[in-house]
C-alpha atoms as a PDB file:
ATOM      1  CA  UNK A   1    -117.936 191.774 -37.163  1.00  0.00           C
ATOM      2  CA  UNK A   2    -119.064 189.300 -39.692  1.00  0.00           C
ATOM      3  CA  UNK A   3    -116.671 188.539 -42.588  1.00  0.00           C
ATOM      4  CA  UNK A   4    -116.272 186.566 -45.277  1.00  0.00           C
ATOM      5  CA  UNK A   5    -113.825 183.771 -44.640  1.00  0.00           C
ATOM      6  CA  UNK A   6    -110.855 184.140 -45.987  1.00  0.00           C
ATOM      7  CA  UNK A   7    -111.285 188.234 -46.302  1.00  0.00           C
ATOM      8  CA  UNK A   8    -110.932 189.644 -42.680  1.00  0.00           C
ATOM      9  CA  UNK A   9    -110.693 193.017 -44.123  1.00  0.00           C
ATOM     10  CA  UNK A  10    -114.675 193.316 -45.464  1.00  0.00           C
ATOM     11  CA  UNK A  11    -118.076 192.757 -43.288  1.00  0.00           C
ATOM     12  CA  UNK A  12    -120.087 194.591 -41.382  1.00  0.00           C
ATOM     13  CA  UNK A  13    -120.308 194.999 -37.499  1.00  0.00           C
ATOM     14  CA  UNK A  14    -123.830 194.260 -35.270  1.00  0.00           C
ATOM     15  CA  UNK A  15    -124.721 196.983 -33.709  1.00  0.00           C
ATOM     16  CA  UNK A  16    -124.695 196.752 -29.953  1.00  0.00           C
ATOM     17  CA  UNK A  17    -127.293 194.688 -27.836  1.00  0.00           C
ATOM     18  CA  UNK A  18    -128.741 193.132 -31.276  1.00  0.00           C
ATOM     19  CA  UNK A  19    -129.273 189.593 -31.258  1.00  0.00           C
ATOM     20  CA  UNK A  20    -126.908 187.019 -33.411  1.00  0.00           C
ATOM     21  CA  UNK A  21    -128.463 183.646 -34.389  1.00  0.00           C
ATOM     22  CA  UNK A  22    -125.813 180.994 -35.672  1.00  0.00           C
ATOM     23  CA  UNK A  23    -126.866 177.823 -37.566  1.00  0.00           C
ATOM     24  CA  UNK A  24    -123.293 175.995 -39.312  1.00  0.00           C
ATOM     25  CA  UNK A  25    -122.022 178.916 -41.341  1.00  0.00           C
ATOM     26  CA  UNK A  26    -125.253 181.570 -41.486  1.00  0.00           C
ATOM     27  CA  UNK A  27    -125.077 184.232 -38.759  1.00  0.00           C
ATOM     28  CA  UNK A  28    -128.136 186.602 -38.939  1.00  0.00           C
ATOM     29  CA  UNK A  29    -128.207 189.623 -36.943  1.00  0.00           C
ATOM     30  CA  UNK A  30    -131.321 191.240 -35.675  1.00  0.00           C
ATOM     31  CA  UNK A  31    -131.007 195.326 -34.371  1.00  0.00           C
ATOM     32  CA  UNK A  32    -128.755 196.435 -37.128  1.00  0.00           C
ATOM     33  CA  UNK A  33    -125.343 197.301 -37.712  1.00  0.00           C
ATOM     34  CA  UNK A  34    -122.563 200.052 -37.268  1.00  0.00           C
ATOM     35  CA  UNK A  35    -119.275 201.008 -38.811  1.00  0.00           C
ATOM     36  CA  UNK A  36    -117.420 199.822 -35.767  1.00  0.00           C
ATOM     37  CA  UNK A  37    -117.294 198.683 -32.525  1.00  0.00           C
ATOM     38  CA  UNK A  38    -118.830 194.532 -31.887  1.00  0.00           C
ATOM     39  CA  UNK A  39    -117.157 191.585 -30.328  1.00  0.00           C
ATOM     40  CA  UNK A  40    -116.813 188.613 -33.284  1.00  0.00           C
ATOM     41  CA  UNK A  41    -116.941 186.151 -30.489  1.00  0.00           C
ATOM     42  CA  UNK A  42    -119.876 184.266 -31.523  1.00  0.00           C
ATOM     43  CA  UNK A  43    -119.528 183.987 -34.932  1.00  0.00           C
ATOM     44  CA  UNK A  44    -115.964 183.252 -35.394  1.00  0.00           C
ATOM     45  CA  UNK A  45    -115.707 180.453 -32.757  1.00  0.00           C
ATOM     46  CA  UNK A  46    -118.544 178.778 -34.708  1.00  0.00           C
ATOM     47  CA  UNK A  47    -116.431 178.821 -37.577  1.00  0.00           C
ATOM     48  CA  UNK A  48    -113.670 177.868 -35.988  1.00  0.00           C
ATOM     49  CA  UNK A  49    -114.755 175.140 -34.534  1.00  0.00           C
ATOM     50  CA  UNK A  50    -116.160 173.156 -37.507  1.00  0.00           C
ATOM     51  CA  UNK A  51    -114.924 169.722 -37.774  1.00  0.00           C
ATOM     52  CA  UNK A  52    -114.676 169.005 -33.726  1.00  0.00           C
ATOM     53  CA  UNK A  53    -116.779 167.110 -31.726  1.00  0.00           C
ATOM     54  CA  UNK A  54    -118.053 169.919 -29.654  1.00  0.00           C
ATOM     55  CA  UNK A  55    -119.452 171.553 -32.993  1.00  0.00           C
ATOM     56  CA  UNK A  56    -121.527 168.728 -34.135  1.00  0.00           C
ATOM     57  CA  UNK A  57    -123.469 169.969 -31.232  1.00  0.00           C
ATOM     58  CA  UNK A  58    -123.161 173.277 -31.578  1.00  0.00           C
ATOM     59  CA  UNK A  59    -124.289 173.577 -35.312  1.00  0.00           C
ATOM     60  CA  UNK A  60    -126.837 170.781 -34.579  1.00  0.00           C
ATOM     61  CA  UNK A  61    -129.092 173.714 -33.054  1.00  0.00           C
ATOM     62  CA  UNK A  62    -128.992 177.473 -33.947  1.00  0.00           C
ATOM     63  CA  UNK A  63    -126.673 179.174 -31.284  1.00  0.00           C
ATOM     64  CA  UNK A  64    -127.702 182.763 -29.886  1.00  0.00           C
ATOM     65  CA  UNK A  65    -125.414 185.613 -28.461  1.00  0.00           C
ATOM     66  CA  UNK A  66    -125.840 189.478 -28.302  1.00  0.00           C
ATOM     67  CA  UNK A  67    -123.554 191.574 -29.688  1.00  0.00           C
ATOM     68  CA  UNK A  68    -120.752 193.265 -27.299  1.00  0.00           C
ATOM     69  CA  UNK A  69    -119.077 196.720 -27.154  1.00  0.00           C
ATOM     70  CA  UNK A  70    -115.967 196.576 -28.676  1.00  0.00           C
ATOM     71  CA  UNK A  71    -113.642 198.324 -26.278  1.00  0.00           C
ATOM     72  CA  UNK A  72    -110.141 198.110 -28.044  1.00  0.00           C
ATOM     73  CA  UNK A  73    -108.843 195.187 -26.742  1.00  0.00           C
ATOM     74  CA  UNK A  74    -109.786 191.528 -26.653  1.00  0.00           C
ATOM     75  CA  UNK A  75    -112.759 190.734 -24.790  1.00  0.00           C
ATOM     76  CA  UNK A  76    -113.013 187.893 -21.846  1.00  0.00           C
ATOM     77  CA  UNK A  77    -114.971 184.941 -23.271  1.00  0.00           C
ATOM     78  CA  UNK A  78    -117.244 182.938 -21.101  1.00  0.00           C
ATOM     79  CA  UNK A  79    -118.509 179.719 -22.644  1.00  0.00           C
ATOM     80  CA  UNK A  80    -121.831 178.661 -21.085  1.00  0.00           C
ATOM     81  CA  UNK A  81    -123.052 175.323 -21.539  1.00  0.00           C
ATOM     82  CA  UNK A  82    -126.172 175.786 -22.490  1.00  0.00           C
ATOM     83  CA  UNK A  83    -127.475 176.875 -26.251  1.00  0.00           C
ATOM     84  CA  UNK A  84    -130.794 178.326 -24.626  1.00  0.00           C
ATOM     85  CA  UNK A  85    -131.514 181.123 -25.845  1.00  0.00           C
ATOM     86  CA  UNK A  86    -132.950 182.643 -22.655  1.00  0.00           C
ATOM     87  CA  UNK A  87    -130.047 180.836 -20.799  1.00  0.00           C
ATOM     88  CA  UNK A  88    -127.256 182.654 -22.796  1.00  0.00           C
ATOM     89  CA  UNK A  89    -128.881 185.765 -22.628  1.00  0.00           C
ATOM     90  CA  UNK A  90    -129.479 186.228 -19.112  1.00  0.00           C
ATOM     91  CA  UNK A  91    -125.925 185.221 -18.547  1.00  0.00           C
ATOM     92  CA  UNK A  92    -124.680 187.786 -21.346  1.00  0.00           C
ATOM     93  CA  UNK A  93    -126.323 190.388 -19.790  1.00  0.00           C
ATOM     94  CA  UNK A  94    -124.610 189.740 -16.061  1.00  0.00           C
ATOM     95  CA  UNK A  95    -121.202 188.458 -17.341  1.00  0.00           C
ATOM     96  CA  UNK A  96    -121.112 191.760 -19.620  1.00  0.00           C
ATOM     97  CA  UNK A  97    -121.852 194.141 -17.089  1.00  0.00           C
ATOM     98  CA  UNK A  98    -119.645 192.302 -14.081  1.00  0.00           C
ATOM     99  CA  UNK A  99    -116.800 191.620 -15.974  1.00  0.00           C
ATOM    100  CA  UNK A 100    -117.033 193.473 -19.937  1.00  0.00           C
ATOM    101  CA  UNK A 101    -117.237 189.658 -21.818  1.00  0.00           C
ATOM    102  CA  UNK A 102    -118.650 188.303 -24.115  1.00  0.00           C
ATOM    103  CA  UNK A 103    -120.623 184.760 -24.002  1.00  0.00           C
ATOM    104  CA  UNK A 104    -120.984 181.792 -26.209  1.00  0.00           C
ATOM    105  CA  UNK A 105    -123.344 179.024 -25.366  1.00  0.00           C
ATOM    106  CA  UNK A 106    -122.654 175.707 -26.469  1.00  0.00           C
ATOM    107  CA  UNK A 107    -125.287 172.601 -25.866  1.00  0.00           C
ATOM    108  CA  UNK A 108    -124.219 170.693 -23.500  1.00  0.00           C
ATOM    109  CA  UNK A 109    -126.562 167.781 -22.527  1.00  0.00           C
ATOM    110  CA  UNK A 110    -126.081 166.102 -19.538  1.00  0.00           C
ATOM    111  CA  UNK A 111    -128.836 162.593 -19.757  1.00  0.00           C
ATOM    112  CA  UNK A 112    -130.997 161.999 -22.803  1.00  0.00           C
ATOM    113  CA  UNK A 113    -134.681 163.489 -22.850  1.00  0.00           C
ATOM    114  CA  UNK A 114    -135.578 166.312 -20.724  1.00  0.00           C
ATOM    115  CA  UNK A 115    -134.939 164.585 -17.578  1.00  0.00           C
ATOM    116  CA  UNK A 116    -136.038 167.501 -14.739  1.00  0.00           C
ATOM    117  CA  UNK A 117    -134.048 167.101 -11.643  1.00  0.00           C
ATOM    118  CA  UNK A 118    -136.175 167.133  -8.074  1.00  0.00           C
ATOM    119  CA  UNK A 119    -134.839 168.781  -5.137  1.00  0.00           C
ATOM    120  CA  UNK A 120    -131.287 170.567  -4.502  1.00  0.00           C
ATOM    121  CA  UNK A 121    -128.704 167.609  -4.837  1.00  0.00           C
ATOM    122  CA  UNK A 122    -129.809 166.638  -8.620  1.00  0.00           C
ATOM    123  CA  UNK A 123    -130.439 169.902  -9.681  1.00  0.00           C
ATOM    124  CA  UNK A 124    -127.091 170.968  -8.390  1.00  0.00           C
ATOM    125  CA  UNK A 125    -125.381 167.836  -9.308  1.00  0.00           C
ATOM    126  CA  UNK A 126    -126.464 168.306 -13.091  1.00  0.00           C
ATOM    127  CA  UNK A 127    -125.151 171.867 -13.484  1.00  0.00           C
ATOM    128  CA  UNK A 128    -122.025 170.799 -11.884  1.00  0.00           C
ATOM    129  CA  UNK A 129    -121.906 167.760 -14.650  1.00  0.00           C
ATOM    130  CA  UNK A 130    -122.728 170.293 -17.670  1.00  0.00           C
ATOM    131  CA  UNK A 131    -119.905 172.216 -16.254  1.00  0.00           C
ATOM    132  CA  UNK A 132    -117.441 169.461 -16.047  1.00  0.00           C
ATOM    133  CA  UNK A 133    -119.072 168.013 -19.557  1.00  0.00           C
ATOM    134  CA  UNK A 134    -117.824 171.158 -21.174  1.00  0.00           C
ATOM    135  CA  UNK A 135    -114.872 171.608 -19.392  1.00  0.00           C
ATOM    136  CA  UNK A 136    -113.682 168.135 -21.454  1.00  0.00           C
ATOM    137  CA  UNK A 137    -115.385 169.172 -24.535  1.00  0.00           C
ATOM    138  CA  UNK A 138    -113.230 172.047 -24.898  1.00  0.00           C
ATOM    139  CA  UNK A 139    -110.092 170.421 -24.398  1.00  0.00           C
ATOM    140  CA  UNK A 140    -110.700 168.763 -27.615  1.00  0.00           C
ATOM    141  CA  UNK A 141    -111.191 172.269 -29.530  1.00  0.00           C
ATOM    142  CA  UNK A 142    -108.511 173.103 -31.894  1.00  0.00           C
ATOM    143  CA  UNK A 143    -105.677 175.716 -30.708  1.00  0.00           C
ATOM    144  CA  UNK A 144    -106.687 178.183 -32.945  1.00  0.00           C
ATOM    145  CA  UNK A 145    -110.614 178.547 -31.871  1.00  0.00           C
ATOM    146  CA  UNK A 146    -111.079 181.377 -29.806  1.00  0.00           C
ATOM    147  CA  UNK A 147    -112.962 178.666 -27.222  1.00  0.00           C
ATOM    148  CA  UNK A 148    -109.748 177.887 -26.231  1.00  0.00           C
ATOM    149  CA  UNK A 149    -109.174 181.243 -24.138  1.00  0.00           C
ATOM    150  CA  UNK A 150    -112.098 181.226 -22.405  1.00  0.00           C
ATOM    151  CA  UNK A 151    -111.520 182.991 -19.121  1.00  0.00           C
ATOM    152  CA  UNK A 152    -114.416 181.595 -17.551  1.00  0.00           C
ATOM    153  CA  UNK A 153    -117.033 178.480 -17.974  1.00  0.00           C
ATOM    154  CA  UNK A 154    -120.790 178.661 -16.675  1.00  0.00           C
ATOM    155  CA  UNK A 155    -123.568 176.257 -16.304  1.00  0.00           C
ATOM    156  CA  UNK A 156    -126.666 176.234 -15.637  1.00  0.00           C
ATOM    157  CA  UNK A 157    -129.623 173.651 -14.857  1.00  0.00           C
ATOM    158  CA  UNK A 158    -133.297 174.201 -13.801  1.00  0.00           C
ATOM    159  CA  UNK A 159    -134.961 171.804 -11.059  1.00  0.00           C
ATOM    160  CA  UNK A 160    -137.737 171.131  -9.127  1.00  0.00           C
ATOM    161  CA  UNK A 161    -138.267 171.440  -5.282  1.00  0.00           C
ATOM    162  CA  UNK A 162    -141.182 169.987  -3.151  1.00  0.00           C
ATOM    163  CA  UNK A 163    -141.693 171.575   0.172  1.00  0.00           C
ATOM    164  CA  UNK A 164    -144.093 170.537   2.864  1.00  0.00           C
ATOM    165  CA  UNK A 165    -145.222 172.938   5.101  1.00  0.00           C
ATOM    166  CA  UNK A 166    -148.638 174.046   6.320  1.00  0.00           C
ATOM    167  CA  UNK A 167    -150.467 170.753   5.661  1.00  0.00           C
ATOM    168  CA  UNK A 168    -149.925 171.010   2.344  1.00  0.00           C
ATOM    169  CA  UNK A 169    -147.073 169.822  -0.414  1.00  0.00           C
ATOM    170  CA  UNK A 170    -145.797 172.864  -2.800  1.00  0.00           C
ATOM    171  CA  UNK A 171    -143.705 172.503  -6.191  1.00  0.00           C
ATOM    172  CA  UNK A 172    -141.389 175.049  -6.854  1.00  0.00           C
ATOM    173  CA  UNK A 173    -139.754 176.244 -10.439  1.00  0.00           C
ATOM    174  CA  UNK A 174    -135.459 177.201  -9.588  1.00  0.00           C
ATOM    175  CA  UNK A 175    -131.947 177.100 -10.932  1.00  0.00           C
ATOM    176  CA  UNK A 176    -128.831 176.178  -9.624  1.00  0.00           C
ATOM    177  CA  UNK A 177    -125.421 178.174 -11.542  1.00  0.00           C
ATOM    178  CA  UNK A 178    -122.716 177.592 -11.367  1.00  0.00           C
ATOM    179  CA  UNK A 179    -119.179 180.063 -12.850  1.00  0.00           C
ATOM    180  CA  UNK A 180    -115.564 178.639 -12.720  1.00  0.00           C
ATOM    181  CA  UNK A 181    -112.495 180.587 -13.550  1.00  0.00           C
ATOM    182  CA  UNK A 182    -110.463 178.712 -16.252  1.00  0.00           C
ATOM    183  CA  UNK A 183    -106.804 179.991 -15.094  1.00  0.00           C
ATOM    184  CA  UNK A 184    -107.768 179.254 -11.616  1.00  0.00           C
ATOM    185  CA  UNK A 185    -110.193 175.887 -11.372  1.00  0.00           C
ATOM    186  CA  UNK A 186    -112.177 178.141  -8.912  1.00  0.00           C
ATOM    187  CA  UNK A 187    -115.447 177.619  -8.789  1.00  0.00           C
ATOM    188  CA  UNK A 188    -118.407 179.334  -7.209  1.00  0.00           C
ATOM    189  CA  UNK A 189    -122.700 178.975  -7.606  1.00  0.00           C
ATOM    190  CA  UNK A 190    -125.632 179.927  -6.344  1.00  0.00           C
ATOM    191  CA  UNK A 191    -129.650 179.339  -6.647  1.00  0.00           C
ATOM    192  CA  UNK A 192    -132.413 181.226  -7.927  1.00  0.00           C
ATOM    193  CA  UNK A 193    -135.308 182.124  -6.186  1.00  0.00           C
ATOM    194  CA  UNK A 194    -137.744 179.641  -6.658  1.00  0.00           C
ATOM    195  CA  UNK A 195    -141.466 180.303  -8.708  1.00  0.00           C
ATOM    196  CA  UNK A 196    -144.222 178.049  -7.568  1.00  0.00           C
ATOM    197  CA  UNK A 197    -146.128 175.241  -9.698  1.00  0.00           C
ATOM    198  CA  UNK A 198    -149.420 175.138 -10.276  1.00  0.00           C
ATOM    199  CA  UNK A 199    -151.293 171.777  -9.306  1.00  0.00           C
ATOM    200  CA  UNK A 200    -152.108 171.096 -13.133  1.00  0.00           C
ATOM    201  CA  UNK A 201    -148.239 171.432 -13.592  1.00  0.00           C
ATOM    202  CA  UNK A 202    -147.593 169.157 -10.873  1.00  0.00           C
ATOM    203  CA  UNK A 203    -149.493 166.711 -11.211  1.00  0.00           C
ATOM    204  CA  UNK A 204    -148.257 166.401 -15.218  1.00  0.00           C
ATOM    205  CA  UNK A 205    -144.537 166.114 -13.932  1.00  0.00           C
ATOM    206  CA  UNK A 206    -145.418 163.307 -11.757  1.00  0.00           C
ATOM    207  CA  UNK A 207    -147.433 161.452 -14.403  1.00  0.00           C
ATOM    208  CA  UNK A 208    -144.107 161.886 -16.775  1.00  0.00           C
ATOM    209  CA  UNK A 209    -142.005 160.463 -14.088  1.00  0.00           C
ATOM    210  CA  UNK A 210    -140.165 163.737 -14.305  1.00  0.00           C
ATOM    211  CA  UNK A 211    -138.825 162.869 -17.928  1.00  0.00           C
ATOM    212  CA  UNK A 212    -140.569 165.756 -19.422  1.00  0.00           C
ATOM    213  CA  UNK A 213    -139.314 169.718 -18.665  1.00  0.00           C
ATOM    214  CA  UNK A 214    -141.958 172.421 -17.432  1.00  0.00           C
ATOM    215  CA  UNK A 215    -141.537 173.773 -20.289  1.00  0.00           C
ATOM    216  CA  UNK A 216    -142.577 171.024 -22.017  1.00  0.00           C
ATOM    217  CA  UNK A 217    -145.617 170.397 -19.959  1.00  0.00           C
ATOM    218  CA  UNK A 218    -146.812 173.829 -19.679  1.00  0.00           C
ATOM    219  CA  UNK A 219    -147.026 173.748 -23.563  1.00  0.00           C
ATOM    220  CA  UNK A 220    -149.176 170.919 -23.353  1.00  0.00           C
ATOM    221  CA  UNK A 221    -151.503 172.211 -21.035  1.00  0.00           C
ATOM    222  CA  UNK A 222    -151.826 175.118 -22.827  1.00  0.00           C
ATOM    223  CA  UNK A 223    -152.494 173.425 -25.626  1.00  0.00           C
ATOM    224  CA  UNK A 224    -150.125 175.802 -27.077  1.00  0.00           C
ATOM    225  CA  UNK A 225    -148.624 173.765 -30.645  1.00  0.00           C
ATOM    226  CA  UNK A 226    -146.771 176.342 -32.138  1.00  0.00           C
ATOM    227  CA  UNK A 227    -143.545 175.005 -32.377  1.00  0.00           C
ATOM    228  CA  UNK A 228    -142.181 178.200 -30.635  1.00  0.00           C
ATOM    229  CA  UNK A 229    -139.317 177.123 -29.204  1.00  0.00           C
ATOM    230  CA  UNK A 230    -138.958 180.433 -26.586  1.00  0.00           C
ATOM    231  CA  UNK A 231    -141.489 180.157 -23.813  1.00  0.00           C
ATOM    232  CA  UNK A 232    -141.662 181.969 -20.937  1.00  0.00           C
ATOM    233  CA  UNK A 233    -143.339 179.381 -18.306  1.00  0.00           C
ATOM    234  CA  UNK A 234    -142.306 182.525 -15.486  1.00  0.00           C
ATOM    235  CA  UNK A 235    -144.722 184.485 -17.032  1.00  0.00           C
ATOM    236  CA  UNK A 236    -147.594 182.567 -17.131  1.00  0.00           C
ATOM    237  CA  UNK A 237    -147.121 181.221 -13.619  1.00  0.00           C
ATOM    238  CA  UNK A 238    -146.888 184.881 -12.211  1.00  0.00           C
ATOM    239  CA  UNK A 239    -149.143 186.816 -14.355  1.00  0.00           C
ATOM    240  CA  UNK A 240    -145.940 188.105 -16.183  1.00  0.00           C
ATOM    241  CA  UNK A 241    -144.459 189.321 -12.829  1.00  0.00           C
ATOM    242  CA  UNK A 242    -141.420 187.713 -13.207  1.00  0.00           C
ATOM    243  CA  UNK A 243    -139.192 185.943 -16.012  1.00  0.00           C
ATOM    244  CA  UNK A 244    -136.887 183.797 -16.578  1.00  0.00           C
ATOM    245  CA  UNK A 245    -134.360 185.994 -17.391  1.00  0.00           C
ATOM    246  CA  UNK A 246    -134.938 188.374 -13.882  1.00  0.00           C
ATOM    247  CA  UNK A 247    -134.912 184.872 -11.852  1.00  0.00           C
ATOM    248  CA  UNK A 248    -131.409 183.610 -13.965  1.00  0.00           C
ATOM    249  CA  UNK A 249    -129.661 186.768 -13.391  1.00  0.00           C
ATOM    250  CA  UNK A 250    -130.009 186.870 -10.039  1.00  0.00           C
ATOM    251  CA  UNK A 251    -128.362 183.654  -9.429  1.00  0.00           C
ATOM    252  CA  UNK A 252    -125.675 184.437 -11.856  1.00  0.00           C
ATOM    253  CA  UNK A 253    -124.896 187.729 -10.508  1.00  0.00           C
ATOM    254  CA  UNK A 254    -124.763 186.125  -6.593  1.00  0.00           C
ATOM    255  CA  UNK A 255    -122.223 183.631  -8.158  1.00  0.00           C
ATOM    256  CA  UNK A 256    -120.271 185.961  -9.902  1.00  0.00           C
ATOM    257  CA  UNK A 257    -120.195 188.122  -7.047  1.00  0.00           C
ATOM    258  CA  UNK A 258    -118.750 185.021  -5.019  1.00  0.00           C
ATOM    259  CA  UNK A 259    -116.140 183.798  -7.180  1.00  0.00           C
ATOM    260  CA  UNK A 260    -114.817 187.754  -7.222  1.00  0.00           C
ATOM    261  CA  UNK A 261    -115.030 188.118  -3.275  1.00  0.00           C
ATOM    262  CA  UNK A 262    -112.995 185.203  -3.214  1.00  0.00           C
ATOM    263  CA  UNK A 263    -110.129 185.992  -5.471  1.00  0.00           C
ATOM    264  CA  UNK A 264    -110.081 188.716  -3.315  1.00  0.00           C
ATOM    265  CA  UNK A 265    -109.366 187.285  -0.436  1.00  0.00           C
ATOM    266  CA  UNK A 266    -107.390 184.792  -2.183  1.00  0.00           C
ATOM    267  CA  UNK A 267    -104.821 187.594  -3.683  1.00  0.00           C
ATOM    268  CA  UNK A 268    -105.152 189.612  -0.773  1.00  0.00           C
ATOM    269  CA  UNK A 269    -103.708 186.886   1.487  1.00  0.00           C
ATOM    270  CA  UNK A 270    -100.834 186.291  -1.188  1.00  0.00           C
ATOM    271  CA  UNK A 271     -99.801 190.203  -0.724  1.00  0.00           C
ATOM    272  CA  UNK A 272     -99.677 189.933   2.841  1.00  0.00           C
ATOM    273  CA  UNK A 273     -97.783 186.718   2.871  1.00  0.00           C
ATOM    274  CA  UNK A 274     -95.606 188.556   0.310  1.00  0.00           C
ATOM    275  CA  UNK A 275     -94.659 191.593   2.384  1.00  0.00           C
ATOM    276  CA  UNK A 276     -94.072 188.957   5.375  1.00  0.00           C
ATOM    277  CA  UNK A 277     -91.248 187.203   3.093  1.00  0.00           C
ATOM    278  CA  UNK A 278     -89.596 190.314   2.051  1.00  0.00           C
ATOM    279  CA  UNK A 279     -89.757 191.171   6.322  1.00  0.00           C
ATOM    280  CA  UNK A 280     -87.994 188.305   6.528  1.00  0.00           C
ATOM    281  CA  UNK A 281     -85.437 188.663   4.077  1.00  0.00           C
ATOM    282  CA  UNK A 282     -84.086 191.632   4.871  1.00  0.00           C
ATOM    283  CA  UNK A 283     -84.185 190.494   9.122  1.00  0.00           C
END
């Protein structure tokens, strides 16, 4: 629902699915709007967290969410440190269906430029430190922001792998995610499938020393000087086969499904260790 501050009882409610773009205190809404039924989520935490040092960042760059079903009650918030668009809405998309919340991405940089990460230890290593990064940032967030009862935090942090095999060196295009539950500190992740480079690509990363992003450098070759800040490098290297958003959800919903499997185990063990201590009582 977007209000005006200060008058929670006018606004009007985004549709579901439609795209909200936040810069400071503008919030446009693409897709339309209905009578009832949206999560605020996005638009009130940006509010709310004016004057912090986590919203310098966050109102430094537009921030983009998609509207969820309002169900009744009070949505789980996942805040995902990352304010790309693509990013936050592959992970809306999983964390919506797995577990009904909503998600607010937040930039959270780890190094400055657009260092790219080579091989499975730095790639893995910087999603863990955008995690932990955030994790910090929030606990400087006022009481009263709705970032504070976020039930889960995500990161997320593309790499590059070579692989020699076959006489010949390939490059390949992944992600490494990771989810942790606040309440908990449990933590799980998981990769993406990987999307081969193409030699041109390659050989630009290498002559950047890897301080560049593919993104960055498929752009260039390309010669593509739009200023379009959403590009799909997926696409071009698989003749639009796959995206960015197919090869994010994956991973998300593999590390989802881990941290759930877990708890499950993890309560299921306290029950039975339960029922052994009431045995035990009444021997």
């Amino acid at each position: 629902k977007v209000v005006i501050p200060g008058d929670e009882s006018s606004g009007l409610t985004p549709r579901e699915g439609a795209t909200c773009v936040s810069a400071g205190a503008v919030l446009v809404v693409y897709g339309g709007y209905t009578s009832t039924g949206c999560s605020p989520d996005t638009f009130t935490a940006c509010l709310s967290m004016v004057g912090n040092p986590l919203t310098d960042q966050l109102l430094a760059r537009p921030g983009e969410g998609s509207a969820a079903p309002d169900t009744g009650e009070e949505s789980l918030l996942v805040v995902l440190a990352s304010a790309d668009a693509q990013e936050v809405s592959a992970a809306q998309e999983v964390f919506g269906r797995a577990l009904a919340a909503s998600v607010l991405g937040v930039d959270i940089a780890t190094r400055d430029g657009e260092w790219q990460p080579v091989g499975h230890d730095e790639t893995f290593g910087a999603a863990l430190q955008r995690l932990e990064l955030l994790d910090l940032a929030l606990a400087r967030v006022p009481e009263a922001s709705p970032a504070r009862r976020a039930a889960y935090l995500g990161a997320v942090h593309s790499g590059l792998l070579p692989v020699s095999a076959g006489g010949e060196e390939r490059w390949f295009l992944f992600y490494w995610v990771v989810v942790q539950e606040v309440a908990s500190g449990r933590r799980a992740s998981a990769m993406s499938a990987g999307i081969q480079l193409s030699h041109s690509l390659v050989d630009k990363a290498r002559e950047s020393r890897f301080t560049e992003s593919v993104v960055s450098l498929a752009r260039k070759l390309t010669g593509d000087d739009s200023g379009d800040e959403v590009i799909d490098v997926q696409e071009r290297l698989t003749h639009r086969l796959m995206t960015l958003h197919a090869q994010l959800t994956e991973a998300w919903y593999s590390a989802i499904g881990a941290l759930l499997a877990e708890g499950y185990e993890v309560n299921l063990a306290a029950a039975e260790a339960g029922r052994d201590s009431s045995a035990d009582i009444k021997q």
